[in-house]
N, C-alpha and C. Protein backbone atom coordinates (compact mmCIF):
# COMPACT_ATOMS: atom_id res chain seq x y z
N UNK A 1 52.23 -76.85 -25.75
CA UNK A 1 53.50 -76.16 -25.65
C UNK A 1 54.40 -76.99 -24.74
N UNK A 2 55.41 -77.46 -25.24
CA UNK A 2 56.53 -77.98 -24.26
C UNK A 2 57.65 -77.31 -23.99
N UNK A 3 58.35 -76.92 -22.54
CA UNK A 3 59.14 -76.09 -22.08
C UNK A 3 60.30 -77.34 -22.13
N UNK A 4 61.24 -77.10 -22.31
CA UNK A 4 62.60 -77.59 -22.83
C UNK A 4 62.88 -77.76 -21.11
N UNK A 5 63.37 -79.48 -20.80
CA UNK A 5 63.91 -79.82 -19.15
C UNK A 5 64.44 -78.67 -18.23
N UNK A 6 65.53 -78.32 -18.96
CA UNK A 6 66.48 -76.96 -18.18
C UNK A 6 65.22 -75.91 -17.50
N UNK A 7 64.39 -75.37 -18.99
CA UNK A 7 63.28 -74.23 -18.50
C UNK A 7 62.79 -74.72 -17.32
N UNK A 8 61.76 -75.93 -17.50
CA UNK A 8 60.92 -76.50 -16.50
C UNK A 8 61.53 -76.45 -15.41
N UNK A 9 62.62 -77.00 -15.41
CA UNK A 9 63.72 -77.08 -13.96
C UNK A 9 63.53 -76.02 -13.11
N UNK A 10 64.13 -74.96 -14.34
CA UNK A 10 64.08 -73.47 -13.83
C UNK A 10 63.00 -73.23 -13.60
N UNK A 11 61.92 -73.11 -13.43
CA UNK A 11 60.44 -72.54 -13.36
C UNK A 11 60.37 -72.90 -12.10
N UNK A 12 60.70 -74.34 -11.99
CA UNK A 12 59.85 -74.95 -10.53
C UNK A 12 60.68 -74.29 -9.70
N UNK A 13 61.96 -74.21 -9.53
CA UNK A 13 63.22 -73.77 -9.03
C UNK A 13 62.60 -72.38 -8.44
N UNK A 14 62.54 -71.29 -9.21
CA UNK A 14 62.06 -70.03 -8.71
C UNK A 14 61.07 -69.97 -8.41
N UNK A 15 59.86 -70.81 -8.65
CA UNK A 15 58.89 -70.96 -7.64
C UNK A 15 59.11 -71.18 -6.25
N UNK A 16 59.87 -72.47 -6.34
CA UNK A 16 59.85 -72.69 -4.66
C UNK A 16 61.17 -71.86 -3.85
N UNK A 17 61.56 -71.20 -4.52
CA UNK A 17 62.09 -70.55 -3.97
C UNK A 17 61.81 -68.82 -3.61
N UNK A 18 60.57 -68.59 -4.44
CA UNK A 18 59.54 -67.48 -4.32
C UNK A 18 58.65 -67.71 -3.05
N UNK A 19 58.16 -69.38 -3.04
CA UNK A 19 57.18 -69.06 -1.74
C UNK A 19 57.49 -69.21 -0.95
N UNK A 20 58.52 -69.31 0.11
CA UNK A 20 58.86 -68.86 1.71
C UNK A 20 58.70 -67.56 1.62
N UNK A 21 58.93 -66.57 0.30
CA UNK A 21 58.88 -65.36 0.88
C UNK A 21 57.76 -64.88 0.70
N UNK A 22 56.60 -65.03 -0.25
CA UNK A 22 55.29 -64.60 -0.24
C UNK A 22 54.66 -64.84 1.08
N UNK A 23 55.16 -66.26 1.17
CA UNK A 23 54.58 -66.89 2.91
C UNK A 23 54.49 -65.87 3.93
N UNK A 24 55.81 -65.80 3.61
CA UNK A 24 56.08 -64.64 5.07
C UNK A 24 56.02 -63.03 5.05
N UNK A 25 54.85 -62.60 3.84
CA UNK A 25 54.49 -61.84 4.05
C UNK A 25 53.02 -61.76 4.72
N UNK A 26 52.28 -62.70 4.78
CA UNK A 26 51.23 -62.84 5.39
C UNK A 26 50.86 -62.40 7.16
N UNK A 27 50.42 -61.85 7.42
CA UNK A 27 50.20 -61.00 8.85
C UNK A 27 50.23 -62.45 9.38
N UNK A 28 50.75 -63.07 10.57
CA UNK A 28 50.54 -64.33 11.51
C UNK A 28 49.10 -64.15 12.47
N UNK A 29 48.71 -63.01 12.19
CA UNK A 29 47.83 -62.94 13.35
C UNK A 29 46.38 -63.91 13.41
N UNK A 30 46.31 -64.46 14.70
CA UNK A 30 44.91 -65.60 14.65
C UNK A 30 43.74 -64.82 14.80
N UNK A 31 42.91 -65.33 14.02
CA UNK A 31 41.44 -64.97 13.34
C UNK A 31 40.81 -65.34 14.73
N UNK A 32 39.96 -64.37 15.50
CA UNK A 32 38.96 -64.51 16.68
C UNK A 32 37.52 -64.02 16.03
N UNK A 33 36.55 -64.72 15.98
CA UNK A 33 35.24 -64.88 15.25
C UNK A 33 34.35 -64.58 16.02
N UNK A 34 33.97 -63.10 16.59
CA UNK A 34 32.77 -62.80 17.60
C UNK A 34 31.44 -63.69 17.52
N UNK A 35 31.37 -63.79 18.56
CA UNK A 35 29.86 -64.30 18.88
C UNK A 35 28.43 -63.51 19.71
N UNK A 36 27.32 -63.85 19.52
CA UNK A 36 26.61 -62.80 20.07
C UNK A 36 26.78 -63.03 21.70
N UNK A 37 27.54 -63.76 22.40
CA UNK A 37 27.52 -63.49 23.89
C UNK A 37 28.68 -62.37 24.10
N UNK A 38 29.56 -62.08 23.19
CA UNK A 38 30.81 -61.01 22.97
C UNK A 38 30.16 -59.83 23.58
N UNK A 39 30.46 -58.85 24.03
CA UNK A 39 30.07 -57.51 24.76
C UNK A 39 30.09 -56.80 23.03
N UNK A 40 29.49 -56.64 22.46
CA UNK A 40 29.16 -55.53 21.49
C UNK A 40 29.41 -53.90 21.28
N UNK A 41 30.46 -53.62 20.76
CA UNK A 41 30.38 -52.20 20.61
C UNK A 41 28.82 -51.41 20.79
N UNK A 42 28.38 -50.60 20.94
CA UNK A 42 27.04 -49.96 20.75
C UNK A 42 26.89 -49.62 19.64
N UNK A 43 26.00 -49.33 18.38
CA UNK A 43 25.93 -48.68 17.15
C UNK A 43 26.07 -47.30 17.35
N UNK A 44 25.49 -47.06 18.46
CA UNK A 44 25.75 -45.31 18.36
C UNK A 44 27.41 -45.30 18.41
N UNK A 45 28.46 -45.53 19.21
CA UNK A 45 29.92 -45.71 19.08
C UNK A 45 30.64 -46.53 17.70
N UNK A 46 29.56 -47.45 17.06
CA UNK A 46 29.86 -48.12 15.66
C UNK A 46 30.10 -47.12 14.80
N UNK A 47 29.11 -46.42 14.81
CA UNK A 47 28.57 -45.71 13.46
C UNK A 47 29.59 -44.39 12.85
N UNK A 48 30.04 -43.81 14.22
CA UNK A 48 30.92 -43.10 13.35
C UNK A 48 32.29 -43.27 13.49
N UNK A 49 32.89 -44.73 13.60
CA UNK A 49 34.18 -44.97 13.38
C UNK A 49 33.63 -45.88 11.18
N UNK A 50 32.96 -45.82 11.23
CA UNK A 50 32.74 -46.27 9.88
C UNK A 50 33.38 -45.63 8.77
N UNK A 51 34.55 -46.26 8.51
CA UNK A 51 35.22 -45.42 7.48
C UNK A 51 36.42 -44.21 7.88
N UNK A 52 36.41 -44.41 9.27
CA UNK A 52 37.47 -43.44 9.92
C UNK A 52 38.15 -43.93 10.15
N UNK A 53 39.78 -44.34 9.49
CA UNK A 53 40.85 -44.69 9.37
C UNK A 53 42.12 -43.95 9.36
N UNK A 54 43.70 -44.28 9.67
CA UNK A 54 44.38 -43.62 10.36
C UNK A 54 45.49 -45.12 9.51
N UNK A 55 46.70 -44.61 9.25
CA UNK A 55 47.76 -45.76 8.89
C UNK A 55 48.31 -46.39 10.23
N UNK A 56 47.55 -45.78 11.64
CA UNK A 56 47.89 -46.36 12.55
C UNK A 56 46.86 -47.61 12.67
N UNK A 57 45.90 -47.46 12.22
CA UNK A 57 44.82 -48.30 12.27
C UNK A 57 45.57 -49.75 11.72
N UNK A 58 45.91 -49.59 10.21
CA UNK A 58 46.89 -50.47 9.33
C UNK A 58 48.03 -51.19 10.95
N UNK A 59 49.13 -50.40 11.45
CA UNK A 59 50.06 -50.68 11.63
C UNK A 59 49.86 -51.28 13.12
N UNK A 60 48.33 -51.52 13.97
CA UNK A 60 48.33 -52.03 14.94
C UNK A 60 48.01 -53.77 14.13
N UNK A 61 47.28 -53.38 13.07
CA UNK A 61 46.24 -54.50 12.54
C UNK A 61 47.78 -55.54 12.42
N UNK A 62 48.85 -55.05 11.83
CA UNK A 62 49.36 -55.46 11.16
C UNK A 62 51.02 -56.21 12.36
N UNK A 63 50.48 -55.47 13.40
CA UNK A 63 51.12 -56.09 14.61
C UNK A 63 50.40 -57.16 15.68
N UNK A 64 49.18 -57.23 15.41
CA UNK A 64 48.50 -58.13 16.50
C UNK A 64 48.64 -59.27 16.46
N UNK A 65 48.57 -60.10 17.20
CA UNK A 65 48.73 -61.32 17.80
C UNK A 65 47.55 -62.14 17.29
N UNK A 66 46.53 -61.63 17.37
CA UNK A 66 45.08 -61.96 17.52
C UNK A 66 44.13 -60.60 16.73
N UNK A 67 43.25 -61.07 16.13
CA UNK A 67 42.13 -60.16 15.62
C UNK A 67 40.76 -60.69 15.84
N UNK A 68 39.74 -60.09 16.45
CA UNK A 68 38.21 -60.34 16.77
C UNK A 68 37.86 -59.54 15.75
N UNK A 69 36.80 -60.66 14.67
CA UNK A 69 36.21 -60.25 13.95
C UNK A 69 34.84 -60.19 13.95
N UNK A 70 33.73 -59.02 13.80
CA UNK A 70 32.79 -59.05 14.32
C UNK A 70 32.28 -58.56 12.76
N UNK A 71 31.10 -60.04 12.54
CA UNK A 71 30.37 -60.09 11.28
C UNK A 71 28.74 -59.40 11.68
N UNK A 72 28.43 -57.84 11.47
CA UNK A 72 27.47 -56.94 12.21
C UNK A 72 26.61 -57.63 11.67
N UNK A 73 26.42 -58.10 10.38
CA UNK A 73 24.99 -58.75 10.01
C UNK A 73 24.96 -59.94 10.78
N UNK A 74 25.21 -60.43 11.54
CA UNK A 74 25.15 -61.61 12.61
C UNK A 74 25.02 -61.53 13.73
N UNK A 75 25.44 -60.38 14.08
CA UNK A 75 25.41 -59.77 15.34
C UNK A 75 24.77 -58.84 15.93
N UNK A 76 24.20 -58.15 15.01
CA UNK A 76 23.34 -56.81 15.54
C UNK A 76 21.99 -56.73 14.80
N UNK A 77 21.04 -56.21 15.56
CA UNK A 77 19.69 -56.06 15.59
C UNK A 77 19.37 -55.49 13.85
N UNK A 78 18.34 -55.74 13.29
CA UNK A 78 17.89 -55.14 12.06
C UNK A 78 17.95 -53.57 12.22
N UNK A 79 17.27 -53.16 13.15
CA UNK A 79 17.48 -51.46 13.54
C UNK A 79 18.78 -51.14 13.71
N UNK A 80 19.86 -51.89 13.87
CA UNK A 80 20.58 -51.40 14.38
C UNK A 80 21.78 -51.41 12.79
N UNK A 81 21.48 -52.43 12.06
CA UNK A 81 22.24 -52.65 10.78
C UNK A 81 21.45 -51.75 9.73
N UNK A 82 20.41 -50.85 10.14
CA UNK A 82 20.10 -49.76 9.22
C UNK A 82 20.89 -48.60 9.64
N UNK A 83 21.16 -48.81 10.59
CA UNK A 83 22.28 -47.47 11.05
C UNK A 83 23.51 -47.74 10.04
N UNK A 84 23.85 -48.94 10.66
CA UNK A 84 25.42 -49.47 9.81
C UNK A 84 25.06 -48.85 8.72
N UNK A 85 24.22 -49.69 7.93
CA UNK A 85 24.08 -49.43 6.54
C UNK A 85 24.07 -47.99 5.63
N UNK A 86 22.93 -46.92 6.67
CA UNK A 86 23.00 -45.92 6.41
C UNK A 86 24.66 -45.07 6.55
N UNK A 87 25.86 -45.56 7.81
CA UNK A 87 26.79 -44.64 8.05
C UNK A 87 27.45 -45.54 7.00
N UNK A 88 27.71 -46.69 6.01
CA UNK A 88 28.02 -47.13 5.25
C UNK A 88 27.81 -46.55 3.94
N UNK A 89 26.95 -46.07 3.91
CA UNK A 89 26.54 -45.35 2.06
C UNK A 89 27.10 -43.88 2.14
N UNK A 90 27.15 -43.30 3.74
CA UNK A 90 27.37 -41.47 4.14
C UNK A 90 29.12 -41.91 3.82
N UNK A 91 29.74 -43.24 3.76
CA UNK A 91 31.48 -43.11 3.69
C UNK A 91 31.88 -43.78 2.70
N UNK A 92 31.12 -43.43 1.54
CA UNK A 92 31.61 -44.94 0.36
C UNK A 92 33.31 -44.25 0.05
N UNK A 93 33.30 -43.12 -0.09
CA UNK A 93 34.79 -43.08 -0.62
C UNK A 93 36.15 -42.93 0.27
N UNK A 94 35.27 -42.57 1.75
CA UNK A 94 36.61 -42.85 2.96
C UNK A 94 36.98 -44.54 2.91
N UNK A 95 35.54 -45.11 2.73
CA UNK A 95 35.43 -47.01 3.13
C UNK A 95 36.51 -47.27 2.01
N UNK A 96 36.14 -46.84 0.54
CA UNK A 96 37.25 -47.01 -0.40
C UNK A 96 38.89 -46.69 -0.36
N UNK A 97 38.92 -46.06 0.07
CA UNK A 97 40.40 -45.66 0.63
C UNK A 97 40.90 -46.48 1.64
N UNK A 98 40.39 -46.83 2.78
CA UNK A 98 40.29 -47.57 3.86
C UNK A 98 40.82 -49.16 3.27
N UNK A 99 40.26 -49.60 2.27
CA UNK A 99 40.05 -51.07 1.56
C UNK A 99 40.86 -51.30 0.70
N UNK A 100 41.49 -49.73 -0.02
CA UNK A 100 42.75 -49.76 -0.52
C UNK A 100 44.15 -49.55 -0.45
N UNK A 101 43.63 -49.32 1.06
CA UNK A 101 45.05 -49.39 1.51
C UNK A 101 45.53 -50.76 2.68
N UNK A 102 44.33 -51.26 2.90
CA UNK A 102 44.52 -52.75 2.94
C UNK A 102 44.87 -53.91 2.21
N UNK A 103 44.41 -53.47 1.21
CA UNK A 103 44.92 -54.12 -0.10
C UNK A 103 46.38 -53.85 -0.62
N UNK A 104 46.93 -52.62 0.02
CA UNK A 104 48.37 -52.61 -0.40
C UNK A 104 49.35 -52.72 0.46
N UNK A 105 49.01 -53.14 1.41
CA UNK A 105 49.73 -54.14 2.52
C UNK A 105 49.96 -55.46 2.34
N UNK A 106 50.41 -55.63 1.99
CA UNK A 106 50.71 -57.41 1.79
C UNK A 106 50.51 -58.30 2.81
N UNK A 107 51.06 -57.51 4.08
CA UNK A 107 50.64 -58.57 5.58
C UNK A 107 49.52 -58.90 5.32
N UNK A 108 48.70 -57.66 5.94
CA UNK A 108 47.13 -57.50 6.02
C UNK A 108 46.72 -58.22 4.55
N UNK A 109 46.27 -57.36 3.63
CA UNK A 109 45.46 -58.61 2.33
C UNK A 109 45.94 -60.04 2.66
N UNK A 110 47.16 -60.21 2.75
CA UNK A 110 47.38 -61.83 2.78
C UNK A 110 46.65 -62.59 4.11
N UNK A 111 46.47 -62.04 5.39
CA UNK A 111 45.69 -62.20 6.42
C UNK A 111 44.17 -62.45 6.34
N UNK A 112 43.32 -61.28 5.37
CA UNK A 112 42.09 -61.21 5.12
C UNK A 112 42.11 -62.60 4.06
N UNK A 113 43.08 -62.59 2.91
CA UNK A 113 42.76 -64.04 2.25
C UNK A 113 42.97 -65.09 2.69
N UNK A 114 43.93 -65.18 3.47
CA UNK A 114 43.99 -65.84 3.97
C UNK A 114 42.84 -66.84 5.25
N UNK A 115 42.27 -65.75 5.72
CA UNK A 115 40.93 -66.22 6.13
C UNK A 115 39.71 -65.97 5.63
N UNK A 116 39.58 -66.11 4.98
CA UNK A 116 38.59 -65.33 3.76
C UNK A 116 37.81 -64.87 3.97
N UNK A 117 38.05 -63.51 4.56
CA UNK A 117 37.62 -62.46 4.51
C UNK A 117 37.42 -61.23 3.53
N UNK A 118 35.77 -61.12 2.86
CA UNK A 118 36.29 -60.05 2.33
C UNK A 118 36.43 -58.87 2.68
N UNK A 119 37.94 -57.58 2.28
CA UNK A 119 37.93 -56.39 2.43
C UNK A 119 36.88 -55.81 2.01
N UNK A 120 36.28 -56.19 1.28
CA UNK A 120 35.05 -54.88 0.67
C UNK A 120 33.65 -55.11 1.66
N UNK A 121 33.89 -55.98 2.79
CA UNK A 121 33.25 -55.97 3.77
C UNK A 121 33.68 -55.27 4.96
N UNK A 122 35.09 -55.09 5.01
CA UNK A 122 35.74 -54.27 5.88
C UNK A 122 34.58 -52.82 6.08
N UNK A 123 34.60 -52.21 7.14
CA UNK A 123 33.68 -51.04 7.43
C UNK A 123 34.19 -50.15 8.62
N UNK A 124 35.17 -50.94 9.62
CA UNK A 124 35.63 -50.02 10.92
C UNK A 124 36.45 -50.98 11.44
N UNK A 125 37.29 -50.54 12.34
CA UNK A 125 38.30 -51.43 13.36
C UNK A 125 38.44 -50.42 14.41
N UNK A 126 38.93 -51.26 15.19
CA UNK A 126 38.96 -50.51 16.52
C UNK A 126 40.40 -51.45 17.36
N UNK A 127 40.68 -51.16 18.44
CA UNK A 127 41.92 -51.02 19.45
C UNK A 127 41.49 -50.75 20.90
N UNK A 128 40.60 -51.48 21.37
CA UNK A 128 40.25 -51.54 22.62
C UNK A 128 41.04 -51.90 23.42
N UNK A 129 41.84 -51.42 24.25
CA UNK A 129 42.96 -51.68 25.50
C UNK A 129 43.77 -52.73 24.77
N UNK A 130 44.06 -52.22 23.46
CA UNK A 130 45.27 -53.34 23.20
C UNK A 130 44.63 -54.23 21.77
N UNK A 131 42.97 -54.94 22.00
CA UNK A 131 42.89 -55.58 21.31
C UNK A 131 42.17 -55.33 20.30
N UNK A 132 42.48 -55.61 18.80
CA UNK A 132 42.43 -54.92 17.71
C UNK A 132 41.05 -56.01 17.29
N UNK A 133 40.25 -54.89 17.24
CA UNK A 133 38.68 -55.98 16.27
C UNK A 133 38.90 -55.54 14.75
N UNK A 134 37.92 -56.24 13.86
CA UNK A 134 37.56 -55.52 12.83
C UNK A 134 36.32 -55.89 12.44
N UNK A 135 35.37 -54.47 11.83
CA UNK A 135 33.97 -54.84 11.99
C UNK A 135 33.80 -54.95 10.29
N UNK A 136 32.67 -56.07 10.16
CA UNK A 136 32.44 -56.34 8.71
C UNK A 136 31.07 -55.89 8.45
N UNK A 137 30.45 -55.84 6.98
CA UNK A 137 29.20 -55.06 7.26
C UNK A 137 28.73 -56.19 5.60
């Protein structure tokens, strides 16, 4: 198929003039990658923010500066990721809601793809004196 000069012109044209603005829908916030010397939430305090979400949750995520991301299968004890797991299966359709409304944020999704993160690993976030984690499962 050949697009006639003018078309092509035009194509590239509204492309690049489409992506500054997709760009800048992307959340700016820098990706912080917990490590196990990090002070750890407790699972008993994990377990039941799992799936308990708030559009305030969205609108801090979506203001931070910085996000600590804490990958629980890396970080926490086998006993302690049967908890996860178990308060993970007790919230499949809050977690679903939670993941879809991340997904319809454009900041945020473009943030998580941007670091490739997946949402369907998303499981809890939190706002500790300011600084916004998010826990993956």
């Amino acid at each position: 198929m050949h697009l006639p000069l003018k078309a092509t012109t035009a194509l590239v044209l509204v492309a690049l003039l489409a992506a500054p603005a997709f760009a800048a829908t992307v959340d700016p916030a820098k990706e912080v990658n917990a490590v196990k010397t990090d002070v750890l939430m407790p699972v008993g305090s994990l377990t039941p923010t799992i799936g308990e979400w708030s559009a305030g949750d969205l609108n801090f995520l979506d203001k931070a500066a910085s996000i600590k991301v804490f990958d629980t299968k890396a970080l926490y004890s086998p006993a302690d990721l049967q908890k996860i797991a178990s308060a993970e299966t007790s919230q499949t359709k809050q977690l679903g809601s939670f993941r879809d409304a991340i997904r319809a944020d454009a900041g945020l999704a473009g943030w998580f793809n941007a670091h490739n993160i997946d949402i369907n690993r998303v499981v809890a976030v939190s706002d500790p004196d300011g600084n916004p984690q998010v826990f993956l499962y």
